[in-house]
N, C-alpha and C. Protein backbone atom coordinates (compact mmCIF):
# COMPACT_ATOMS: atom_id res chain seq x y z
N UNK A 1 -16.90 -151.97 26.62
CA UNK A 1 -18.05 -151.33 26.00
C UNK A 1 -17.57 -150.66 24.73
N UNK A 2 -18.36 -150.64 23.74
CA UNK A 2 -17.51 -150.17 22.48
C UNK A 2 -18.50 -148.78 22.28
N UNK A 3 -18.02 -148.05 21.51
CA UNK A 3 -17.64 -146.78 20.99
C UNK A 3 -19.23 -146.27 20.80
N UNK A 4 -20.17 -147.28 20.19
CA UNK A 4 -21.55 -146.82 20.02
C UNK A 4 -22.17 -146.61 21.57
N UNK A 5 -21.75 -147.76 22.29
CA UNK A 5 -22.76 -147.55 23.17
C UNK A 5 -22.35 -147.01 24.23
N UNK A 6 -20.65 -146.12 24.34
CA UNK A 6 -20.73 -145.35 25.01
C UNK A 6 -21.00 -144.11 24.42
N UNK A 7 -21.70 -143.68 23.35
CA UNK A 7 -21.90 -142.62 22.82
C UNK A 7 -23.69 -142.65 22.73
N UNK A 8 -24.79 -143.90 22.84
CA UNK A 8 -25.44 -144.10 23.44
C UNK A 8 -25.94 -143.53 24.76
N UNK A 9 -24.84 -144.06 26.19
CA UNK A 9 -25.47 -143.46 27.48
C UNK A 9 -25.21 -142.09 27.45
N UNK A 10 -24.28 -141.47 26.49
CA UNK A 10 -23.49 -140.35 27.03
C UNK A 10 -24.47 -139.09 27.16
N UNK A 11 -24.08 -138.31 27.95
CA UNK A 11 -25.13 -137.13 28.46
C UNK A 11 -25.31 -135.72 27.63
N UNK A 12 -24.31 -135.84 26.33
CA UNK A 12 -24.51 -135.17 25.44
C UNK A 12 -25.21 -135.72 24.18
N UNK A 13 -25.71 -136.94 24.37
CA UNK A 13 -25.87 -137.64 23.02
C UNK A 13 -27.74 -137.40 23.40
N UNK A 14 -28.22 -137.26 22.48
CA UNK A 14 -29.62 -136.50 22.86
C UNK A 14 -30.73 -137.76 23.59
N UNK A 15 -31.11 -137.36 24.64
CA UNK A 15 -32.04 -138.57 25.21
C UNK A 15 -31.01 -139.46 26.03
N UNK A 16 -29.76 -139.19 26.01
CA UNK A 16 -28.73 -140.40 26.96
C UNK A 16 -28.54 -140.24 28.30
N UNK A 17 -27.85 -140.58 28.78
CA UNK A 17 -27.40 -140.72 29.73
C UNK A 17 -27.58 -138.84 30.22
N UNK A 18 -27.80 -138.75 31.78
CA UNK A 18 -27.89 -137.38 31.85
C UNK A 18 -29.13 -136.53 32.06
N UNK A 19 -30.61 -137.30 31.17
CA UNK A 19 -31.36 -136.57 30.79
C UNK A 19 -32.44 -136.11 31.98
N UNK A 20 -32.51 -137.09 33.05
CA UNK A 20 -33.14 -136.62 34.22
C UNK A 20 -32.57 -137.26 35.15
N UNK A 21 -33.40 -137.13 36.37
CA UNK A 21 -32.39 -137.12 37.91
C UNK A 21 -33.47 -138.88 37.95
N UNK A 22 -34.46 -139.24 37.77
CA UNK A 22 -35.56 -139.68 38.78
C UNK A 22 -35.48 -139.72 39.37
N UNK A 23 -35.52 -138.59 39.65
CA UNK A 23 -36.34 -138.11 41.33
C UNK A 23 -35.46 -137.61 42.36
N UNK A 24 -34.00 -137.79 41.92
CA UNK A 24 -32.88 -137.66 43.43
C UNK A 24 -33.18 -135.89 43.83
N UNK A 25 -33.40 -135.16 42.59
CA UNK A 25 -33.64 -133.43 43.26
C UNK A 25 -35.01 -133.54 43.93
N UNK A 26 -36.14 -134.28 43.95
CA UNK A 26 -37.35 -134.34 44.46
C UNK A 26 -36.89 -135.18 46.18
N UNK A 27 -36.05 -136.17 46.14
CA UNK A 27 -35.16 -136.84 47.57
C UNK A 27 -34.65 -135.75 48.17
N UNK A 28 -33.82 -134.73 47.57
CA UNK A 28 -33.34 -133.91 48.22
C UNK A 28 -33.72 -132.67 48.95
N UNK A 29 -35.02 -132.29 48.18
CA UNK A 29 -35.98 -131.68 48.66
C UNK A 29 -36.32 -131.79 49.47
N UNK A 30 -37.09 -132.91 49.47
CA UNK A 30 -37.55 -133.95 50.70
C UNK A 30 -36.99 -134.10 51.72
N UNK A 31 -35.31 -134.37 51.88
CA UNK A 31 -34.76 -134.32 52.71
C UNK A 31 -34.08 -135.97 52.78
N UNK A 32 -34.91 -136.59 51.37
CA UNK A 32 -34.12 -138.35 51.95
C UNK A 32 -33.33 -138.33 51.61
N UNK A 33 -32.51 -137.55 50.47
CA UNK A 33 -30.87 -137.26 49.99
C UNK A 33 -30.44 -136.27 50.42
N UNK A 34 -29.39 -136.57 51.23
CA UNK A 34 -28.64 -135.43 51.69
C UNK A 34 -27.09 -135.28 51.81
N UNK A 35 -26.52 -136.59 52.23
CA UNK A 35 -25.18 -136.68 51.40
C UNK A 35 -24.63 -138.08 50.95
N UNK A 36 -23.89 -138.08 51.09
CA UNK A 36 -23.11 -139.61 50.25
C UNK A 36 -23.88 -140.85 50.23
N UNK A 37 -24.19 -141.04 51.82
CA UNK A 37 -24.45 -142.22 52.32
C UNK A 37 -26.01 -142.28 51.89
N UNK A 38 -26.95 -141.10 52.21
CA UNK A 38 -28.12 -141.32 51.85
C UNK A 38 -28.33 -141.54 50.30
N UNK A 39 -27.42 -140.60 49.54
CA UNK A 39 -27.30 -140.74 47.94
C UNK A 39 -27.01 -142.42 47.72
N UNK A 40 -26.30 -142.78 47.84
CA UNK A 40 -25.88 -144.26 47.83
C UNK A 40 -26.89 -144.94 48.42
N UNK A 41 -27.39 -144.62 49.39
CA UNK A 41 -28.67 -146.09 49.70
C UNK A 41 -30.16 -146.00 48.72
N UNK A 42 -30.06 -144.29 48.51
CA UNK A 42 -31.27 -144.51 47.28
C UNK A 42 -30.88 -144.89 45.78
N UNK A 43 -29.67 -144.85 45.63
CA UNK A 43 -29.17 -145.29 44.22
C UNK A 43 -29.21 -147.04 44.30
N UNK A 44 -28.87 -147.54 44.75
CA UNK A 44 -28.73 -148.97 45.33
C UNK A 44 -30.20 -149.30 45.55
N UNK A 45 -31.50 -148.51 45.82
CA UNK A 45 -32.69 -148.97 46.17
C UNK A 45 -33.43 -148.65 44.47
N UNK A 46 -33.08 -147.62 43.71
CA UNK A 46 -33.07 -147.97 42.14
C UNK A 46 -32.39 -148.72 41.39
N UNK A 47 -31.31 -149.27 41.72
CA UNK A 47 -30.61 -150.14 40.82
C UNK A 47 -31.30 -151.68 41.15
N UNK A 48 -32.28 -151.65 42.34
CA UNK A 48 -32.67 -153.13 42.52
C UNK A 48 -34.24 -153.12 41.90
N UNK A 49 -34.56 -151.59 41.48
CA UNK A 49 -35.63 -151.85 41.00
C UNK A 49 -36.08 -151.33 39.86
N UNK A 50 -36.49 -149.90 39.60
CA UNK A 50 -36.28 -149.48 38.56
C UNK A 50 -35.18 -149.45 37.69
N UNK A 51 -33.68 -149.68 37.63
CA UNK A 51 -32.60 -149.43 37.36
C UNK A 51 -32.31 -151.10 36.46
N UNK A 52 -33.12 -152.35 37.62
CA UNK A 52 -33.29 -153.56 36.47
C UNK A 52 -34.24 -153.76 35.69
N UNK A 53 -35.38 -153.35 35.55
CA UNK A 53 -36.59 -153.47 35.10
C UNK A 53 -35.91 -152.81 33.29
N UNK A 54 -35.28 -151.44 33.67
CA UNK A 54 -34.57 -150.62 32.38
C UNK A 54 -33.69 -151.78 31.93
N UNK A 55 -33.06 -152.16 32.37
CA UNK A 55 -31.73 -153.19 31.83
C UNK A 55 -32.38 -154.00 31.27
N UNK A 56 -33.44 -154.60 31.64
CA UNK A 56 -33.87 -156.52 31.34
C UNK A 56 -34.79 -155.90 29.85
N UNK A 57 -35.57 -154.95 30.07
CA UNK A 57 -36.16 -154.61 28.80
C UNK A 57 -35.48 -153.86 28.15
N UNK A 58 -34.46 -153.47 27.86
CA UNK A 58 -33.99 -152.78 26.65
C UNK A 58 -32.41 -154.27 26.18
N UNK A 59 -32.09 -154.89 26.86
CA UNK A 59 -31.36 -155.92 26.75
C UNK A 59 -32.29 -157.36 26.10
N UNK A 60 -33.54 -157.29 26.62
CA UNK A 60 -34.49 -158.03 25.97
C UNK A 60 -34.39 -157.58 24.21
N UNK A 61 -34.93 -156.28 24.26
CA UNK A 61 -34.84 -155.59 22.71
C UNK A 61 -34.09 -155.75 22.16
N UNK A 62 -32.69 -155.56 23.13
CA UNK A 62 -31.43 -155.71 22.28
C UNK A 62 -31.47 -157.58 21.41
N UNK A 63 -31.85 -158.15 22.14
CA UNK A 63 -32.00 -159.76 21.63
C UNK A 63 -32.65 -159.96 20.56
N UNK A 64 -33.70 -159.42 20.55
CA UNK A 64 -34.60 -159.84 19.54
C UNK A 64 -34.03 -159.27 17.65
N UNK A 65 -34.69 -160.57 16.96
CA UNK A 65 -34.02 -160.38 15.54
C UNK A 65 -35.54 -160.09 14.55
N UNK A 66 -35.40 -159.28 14.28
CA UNK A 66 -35.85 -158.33 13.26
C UNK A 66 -37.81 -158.82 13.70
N UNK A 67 -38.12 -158.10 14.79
CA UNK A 67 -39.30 -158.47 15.31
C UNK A 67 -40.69 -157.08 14.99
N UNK A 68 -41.50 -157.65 14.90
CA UNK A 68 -43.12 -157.48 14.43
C UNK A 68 -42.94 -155.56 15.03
N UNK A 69 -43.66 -154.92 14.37
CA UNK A 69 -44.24 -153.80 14.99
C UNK A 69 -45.23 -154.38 16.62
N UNK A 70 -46.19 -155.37 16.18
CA UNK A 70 -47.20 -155.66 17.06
C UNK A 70 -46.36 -156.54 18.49
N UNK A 71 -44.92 -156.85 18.58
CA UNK A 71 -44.34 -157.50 19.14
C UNK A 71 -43.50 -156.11 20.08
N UNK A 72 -43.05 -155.45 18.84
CA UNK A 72 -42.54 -154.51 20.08
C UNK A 72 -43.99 -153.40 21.09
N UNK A 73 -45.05 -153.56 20.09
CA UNK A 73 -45.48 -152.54 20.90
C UNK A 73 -46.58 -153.15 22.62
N UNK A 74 -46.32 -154.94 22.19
CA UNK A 74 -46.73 -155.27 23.27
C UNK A 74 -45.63 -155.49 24.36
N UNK A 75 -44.27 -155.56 24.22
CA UNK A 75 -43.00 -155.07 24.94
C UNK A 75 -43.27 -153.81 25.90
N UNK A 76 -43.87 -152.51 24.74
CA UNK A 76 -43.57 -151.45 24.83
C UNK A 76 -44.83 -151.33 26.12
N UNK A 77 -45.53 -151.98 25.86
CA UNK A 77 -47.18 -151.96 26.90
C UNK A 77 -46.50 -152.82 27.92
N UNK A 78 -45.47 -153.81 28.16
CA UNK A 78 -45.35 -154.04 28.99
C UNK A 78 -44.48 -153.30 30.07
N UNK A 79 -43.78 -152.71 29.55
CA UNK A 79 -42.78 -151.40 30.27
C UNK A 79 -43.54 -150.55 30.74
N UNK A 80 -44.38 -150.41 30.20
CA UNK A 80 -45.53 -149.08 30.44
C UNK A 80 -46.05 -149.90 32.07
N UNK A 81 -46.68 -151.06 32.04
CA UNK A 81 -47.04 -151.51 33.09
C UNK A 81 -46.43 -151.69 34.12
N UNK A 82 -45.14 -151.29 34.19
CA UNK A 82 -44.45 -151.33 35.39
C UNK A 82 -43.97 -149.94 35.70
N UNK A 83 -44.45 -149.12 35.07
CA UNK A 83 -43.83 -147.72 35.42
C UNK A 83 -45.12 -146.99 35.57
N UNK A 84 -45.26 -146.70 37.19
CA UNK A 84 -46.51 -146.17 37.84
C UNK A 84 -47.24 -145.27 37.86
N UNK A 85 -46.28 -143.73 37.32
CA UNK A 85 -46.28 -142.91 37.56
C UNK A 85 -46.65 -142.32 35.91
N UNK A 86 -47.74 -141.56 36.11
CA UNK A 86 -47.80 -141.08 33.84
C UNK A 86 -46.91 -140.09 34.15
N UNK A 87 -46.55 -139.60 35.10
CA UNK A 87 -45.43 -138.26 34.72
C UNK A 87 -44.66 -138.83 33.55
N UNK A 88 -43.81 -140.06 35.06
CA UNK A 88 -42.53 -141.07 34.48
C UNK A 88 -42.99 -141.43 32.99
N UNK A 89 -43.94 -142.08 32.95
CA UNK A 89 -44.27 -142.97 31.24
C UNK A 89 -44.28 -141.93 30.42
N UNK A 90 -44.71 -140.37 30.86
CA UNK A 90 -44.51 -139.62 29.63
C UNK A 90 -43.40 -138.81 29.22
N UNK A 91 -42.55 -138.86 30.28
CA UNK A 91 -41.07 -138.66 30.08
C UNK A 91 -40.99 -139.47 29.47
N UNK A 92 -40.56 -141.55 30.09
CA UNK A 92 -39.93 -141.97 29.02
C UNK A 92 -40.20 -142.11 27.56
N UNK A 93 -41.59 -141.72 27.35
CA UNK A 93 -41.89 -141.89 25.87
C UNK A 93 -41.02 -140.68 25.01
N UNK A 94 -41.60 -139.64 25.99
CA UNK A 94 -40.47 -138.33 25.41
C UNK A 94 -39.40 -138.21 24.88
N UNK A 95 -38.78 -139.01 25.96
CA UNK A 95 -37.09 -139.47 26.24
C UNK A 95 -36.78 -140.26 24.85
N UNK A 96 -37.67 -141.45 24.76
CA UNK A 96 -37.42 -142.40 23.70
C UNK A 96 -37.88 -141.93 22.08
N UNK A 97 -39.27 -141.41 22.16
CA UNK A 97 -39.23 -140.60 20.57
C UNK A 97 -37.52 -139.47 20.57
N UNK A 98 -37.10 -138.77 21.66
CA UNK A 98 -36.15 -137.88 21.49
C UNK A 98 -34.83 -138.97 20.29
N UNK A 99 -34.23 -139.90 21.85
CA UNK A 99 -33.42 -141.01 21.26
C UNK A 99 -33.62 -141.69 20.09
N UNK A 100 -34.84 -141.87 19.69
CA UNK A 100 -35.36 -142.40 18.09
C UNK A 100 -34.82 -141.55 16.91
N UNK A 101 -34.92 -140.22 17.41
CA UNK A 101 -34.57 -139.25 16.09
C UNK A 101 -33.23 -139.26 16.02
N UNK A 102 -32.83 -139.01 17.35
CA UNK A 102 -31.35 -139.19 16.73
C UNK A 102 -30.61 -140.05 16.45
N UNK A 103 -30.95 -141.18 17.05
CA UNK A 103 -30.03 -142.78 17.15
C UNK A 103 -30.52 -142.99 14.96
N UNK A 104 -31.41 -142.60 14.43
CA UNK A 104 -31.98 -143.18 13.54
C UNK A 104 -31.15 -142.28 12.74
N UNK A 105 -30.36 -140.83 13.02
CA UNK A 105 -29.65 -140.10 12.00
C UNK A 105 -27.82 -140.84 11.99
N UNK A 106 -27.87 -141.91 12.85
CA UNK A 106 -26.61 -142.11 13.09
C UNK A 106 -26.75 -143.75 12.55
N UNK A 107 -27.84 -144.12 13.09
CA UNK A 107 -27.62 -146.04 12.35
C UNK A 107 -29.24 -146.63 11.92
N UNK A 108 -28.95 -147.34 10.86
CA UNK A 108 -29.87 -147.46 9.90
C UNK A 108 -30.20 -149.19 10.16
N UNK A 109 -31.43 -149.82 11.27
CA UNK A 109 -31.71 -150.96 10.89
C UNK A 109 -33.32 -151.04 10.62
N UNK A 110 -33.48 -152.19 10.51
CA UNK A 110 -34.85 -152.37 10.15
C UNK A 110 -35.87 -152.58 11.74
N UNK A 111 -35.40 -152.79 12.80
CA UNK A 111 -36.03 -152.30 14.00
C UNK A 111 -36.39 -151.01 14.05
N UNK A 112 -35.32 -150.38 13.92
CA UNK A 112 -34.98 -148.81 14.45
C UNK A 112 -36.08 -148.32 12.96
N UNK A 113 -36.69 -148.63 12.13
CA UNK A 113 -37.83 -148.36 11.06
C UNK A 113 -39.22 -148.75 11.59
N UNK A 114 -38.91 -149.96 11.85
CA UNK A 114 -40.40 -150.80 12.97
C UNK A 114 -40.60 -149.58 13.69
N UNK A 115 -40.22 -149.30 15.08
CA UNK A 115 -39.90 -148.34 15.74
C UNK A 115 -40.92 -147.01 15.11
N UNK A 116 -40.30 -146.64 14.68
CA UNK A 116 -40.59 -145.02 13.94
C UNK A 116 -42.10 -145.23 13.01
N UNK A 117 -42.03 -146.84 12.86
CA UNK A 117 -43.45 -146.46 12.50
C UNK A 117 -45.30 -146.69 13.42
N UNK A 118 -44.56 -147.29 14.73
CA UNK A 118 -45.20 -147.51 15.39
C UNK A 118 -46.53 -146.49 16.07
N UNK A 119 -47.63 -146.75 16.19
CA UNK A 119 -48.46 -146.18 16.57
C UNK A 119 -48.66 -145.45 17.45
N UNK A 120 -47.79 -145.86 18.84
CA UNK A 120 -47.59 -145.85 20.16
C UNK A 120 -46.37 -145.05 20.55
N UNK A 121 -46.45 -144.15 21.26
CA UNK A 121 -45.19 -143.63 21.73
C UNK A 121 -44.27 -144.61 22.23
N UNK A 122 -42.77 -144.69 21.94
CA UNK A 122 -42.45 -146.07 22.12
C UNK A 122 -41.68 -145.30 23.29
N UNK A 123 -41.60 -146.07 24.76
CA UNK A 123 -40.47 -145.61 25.99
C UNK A 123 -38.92 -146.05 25.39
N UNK A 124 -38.24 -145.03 26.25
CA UNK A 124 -36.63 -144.91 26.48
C UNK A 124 -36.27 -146.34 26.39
N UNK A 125 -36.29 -147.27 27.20
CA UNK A 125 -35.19 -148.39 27.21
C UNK A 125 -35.96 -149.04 26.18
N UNK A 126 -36.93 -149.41 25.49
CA UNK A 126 -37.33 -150.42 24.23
C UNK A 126 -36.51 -149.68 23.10
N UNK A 127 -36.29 -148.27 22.89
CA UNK A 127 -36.18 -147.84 21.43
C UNK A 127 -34.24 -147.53 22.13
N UNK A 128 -33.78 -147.72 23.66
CA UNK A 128 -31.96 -147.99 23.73
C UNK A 128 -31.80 -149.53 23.37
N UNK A 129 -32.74 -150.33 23.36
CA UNK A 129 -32.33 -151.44 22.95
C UNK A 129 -32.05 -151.90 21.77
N UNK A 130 -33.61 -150.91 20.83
CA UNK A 130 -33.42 -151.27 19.69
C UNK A 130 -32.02 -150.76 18.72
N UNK A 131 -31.46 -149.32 19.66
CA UNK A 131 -30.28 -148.78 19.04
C UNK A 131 -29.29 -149.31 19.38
N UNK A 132 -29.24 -150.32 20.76
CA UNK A 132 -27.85 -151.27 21.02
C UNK A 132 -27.47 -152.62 20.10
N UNK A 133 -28.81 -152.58 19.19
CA UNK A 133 -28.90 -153.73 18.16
C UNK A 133 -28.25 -153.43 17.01
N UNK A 134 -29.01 -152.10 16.70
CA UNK A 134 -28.42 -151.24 15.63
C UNK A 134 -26.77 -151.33 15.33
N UNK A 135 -26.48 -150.98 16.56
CA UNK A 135 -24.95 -151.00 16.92
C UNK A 135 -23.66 -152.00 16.82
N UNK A 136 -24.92 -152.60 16.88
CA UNK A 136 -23.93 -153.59 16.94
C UNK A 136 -23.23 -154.36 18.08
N UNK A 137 -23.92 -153.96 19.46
CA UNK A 137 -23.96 -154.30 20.72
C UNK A 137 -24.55 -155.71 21.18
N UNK A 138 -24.35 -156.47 22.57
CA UNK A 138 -24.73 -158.17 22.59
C UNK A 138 -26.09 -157.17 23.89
N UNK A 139 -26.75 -157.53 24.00
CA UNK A 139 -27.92 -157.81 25.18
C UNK A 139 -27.28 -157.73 26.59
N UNK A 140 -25.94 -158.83 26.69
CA UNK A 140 -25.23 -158.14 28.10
C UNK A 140 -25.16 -156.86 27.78
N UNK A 141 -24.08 -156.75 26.77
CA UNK A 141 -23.18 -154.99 26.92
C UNK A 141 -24.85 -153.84 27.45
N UNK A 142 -25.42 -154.41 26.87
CA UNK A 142 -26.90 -153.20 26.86
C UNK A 142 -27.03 -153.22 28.05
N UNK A 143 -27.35 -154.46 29.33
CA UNK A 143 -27.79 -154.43 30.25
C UNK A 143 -26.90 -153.51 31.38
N UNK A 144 -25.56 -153.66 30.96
CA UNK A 144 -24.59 -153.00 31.49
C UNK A 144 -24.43 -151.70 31.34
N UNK A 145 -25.05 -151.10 30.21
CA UNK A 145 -24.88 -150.08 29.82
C UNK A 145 -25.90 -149.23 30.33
N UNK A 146 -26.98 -149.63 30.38
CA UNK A 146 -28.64 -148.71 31.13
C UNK A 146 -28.18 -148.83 32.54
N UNK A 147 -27.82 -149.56 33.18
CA UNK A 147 -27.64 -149.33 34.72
C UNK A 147 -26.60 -148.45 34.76
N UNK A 148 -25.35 -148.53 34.34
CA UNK A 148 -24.40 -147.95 34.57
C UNK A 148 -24.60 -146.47 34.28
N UNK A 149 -25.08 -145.95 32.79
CA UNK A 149 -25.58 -144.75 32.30
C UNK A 149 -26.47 -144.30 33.42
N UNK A 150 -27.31 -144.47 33.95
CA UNK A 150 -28.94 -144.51 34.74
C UNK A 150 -28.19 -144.01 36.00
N UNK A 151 -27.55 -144.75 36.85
CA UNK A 151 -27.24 -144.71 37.64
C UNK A 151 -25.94 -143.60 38.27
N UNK A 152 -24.86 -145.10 37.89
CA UNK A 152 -23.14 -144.36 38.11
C UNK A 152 -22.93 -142.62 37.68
N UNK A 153 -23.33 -142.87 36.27
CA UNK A 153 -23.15 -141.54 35.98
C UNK A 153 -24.06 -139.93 35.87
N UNK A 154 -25.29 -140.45 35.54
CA UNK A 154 -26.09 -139.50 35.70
C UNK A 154 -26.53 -139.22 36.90
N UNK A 155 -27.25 -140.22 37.65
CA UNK A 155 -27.24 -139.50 38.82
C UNK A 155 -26.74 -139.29 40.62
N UNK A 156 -25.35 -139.88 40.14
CA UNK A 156 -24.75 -139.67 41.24
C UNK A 156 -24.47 -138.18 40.94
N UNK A 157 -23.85 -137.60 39.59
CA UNK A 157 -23.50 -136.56 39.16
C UNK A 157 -25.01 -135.15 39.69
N UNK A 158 -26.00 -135.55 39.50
CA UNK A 158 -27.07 -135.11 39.33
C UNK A 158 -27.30 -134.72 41.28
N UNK A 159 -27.18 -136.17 41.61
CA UNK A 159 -27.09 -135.68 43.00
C UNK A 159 -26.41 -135.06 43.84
N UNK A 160 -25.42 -134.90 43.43
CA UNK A 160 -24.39 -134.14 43.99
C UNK A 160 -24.61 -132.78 43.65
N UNK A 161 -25.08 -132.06 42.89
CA UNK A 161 -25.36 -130.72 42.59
C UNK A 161 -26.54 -130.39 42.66
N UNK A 162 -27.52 -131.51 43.02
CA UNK A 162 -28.86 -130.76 43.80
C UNK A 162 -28.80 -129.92 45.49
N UNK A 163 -27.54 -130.33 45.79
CA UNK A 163 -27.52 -130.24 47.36
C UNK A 163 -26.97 -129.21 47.83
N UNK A 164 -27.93 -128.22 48.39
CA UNK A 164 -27.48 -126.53 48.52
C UNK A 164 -26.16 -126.30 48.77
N UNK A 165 -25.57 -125.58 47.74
CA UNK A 165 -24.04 -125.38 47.81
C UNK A 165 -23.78 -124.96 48.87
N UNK A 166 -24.54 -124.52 50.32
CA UNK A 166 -23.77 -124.39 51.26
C UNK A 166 -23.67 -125.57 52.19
N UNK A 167 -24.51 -126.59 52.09
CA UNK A 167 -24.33 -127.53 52.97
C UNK A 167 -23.46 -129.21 52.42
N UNK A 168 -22.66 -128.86 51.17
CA UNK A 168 -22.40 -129.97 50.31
C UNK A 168 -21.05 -130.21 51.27
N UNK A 169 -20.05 -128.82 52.01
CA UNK A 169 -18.88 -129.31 52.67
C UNK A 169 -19.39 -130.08 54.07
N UNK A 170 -20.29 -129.54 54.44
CA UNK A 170 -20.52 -129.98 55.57
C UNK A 170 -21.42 -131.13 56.05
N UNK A 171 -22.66 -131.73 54.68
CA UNK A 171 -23.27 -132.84 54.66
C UNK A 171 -22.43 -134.03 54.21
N UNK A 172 -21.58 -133.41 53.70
CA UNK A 172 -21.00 -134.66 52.70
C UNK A 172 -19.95 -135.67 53.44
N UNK A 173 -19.83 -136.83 53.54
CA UNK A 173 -19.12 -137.65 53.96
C UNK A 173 -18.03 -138.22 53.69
N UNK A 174 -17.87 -137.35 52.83
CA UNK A 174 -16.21 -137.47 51.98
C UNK A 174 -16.41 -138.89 51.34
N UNK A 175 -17.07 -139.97 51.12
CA UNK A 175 -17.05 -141.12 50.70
C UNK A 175 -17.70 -141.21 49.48
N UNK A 176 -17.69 -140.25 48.44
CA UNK A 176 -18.67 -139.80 47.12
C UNK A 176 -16.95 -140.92 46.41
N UNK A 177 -16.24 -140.94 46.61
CA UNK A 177 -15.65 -142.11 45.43
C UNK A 177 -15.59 -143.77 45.60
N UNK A 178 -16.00 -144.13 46.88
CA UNK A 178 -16.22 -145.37 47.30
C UNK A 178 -17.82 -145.36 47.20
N UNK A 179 -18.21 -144.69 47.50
CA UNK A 179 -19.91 -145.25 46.71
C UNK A 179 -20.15 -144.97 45.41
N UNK A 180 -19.04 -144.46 44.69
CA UNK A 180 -19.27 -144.43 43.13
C UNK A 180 -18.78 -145.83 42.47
N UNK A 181 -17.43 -146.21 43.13
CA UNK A 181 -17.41 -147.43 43.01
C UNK A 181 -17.93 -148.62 43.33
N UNK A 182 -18.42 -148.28 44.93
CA UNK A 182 -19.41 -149.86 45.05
C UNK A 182 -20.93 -149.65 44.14
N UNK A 183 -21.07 -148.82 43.54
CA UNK A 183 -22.33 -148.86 42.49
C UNK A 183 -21.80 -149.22 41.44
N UNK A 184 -20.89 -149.04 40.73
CA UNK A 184 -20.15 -149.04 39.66
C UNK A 184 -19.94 -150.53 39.53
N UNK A 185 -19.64 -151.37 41.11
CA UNK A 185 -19.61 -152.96 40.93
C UNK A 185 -20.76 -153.94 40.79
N UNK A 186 -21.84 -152.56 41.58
CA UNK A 186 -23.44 -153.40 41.54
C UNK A 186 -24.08 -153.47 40.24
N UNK A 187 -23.61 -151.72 39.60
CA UNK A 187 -24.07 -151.43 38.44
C UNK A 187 -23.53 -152.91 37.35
N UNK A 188 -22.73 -153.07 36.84
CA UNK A 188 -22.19 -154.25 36.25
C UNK A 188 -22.74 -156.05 36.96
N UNK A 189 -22.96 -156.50 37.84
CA UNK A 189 -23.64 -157.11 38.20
C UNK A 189 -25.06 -157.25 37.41
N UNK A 190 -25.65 -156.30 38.43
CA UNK A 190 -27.32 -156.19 37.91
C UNK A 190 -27.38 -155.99 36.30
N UNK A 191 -26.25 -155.05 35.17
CA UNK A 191 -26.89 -155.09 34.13
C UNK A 191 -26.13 -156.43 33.21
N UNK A 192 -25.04 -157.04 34.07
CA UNK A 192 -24.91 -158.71 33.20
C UNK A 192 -26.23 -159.37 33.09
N UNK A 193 -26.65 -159.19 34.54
CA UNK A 193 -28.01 -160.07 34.76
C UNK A 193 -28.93 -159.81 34.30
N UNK A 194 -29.32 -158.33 33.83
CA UNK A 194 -30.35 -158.49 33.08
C UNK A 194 -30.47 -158.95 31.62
N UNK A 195 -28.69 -158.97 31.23
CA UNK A 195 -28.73 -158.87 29.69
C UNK A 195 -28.49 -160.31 29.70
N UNK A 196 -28.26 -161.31 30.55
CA UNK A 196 -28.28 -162.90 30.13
C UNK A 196 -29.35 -163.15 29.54
């Protein structure tokens, strides 16, 4: 992975990697996350769904060569249609005008202009794709990069510190580095596949 696009997922880079849980502090609440094993079967139940849906459309974006305003924003309507929830769609639009401002103070293409002039709040993974283009990144590396960011790092991290500091010695299954890695192998899988 090169240098942009780990500065892309990263959780200091504004809108990257980091920026919300979906949903694992609302699981934990709940009670369906509670330690390793449950963390790991709901991470693994986003990486087969929401976690590819992010990969295939922002790895899609990443593909495309110097395409229509009216092209991305029917992309952008199609992302919208798979994300159920207007909380979610108005986060990611949030998320993605956030990532627009800054990805656009760091690299200069003629997408990443399309983009900014668009009518439509554009979501998170259309306007990480359009900055993995920017970059100088292939459509795999992207696909690899939204799961892995999404997932491995934000919110295993995320889940692990939702979980009342008094019950983290005693819920936890000591297996938080073998399910970081068997995600870490799924994560790479699922985002080759979306970026073929």
């Amino acid at each position: 992975m090169n240098s942009a696009l780990m500065m892309l997922v990263d959780g200091r880079f504004p809108a990257g990697g980091h920026t919300n849980s979906a949903g694992v502090e609302a699981a934990v609440r709940l009670g369906d996350v509670h330690d390793d094993a449950t963390l790991e079967r709901y991470l693994v139940g986003r990486l087969a769904t929401t976690g590819m849906v992010d990969a295939a459309f922002s790895a899609h974006v990443a593909a495309l060569v110097d395409p229509t305003e009216g092209v991305l924003d029917e992309i952008d309507a199609e992302y919208a249609s798979r994300v159920l929830s207007p909380r979610l769609r108005d986060a990611s639009r949030r998320f993605g005008r956030q990532m627009l401002r800054a990805g656009a103070t760091v690299w200069s293409a003629p997408m990443i202009d399309t983009i900014a002039r668009s009518k439509v709040a554009v979501h998170q993974p259309v306007v990480l794709g359009a900055l993995v283009a920017a970059s100088g990144g292939t459509a795999a590396r992207c696909g690899i990069a939204v799961v892995s960011s999404s997932l491995r790092s934000g919110h295993v991290g995320r889940g692990s510190i939702a979980w009342p500091r008094s019950d983290v010695g005693r819920r936890s299954s000591g297996r938080g580095g073998s399910a970081r890695r068997s995600l870490g192998r799924r994560c790479g899988v699922v985002g080759a596949a979306a970026g073929c």
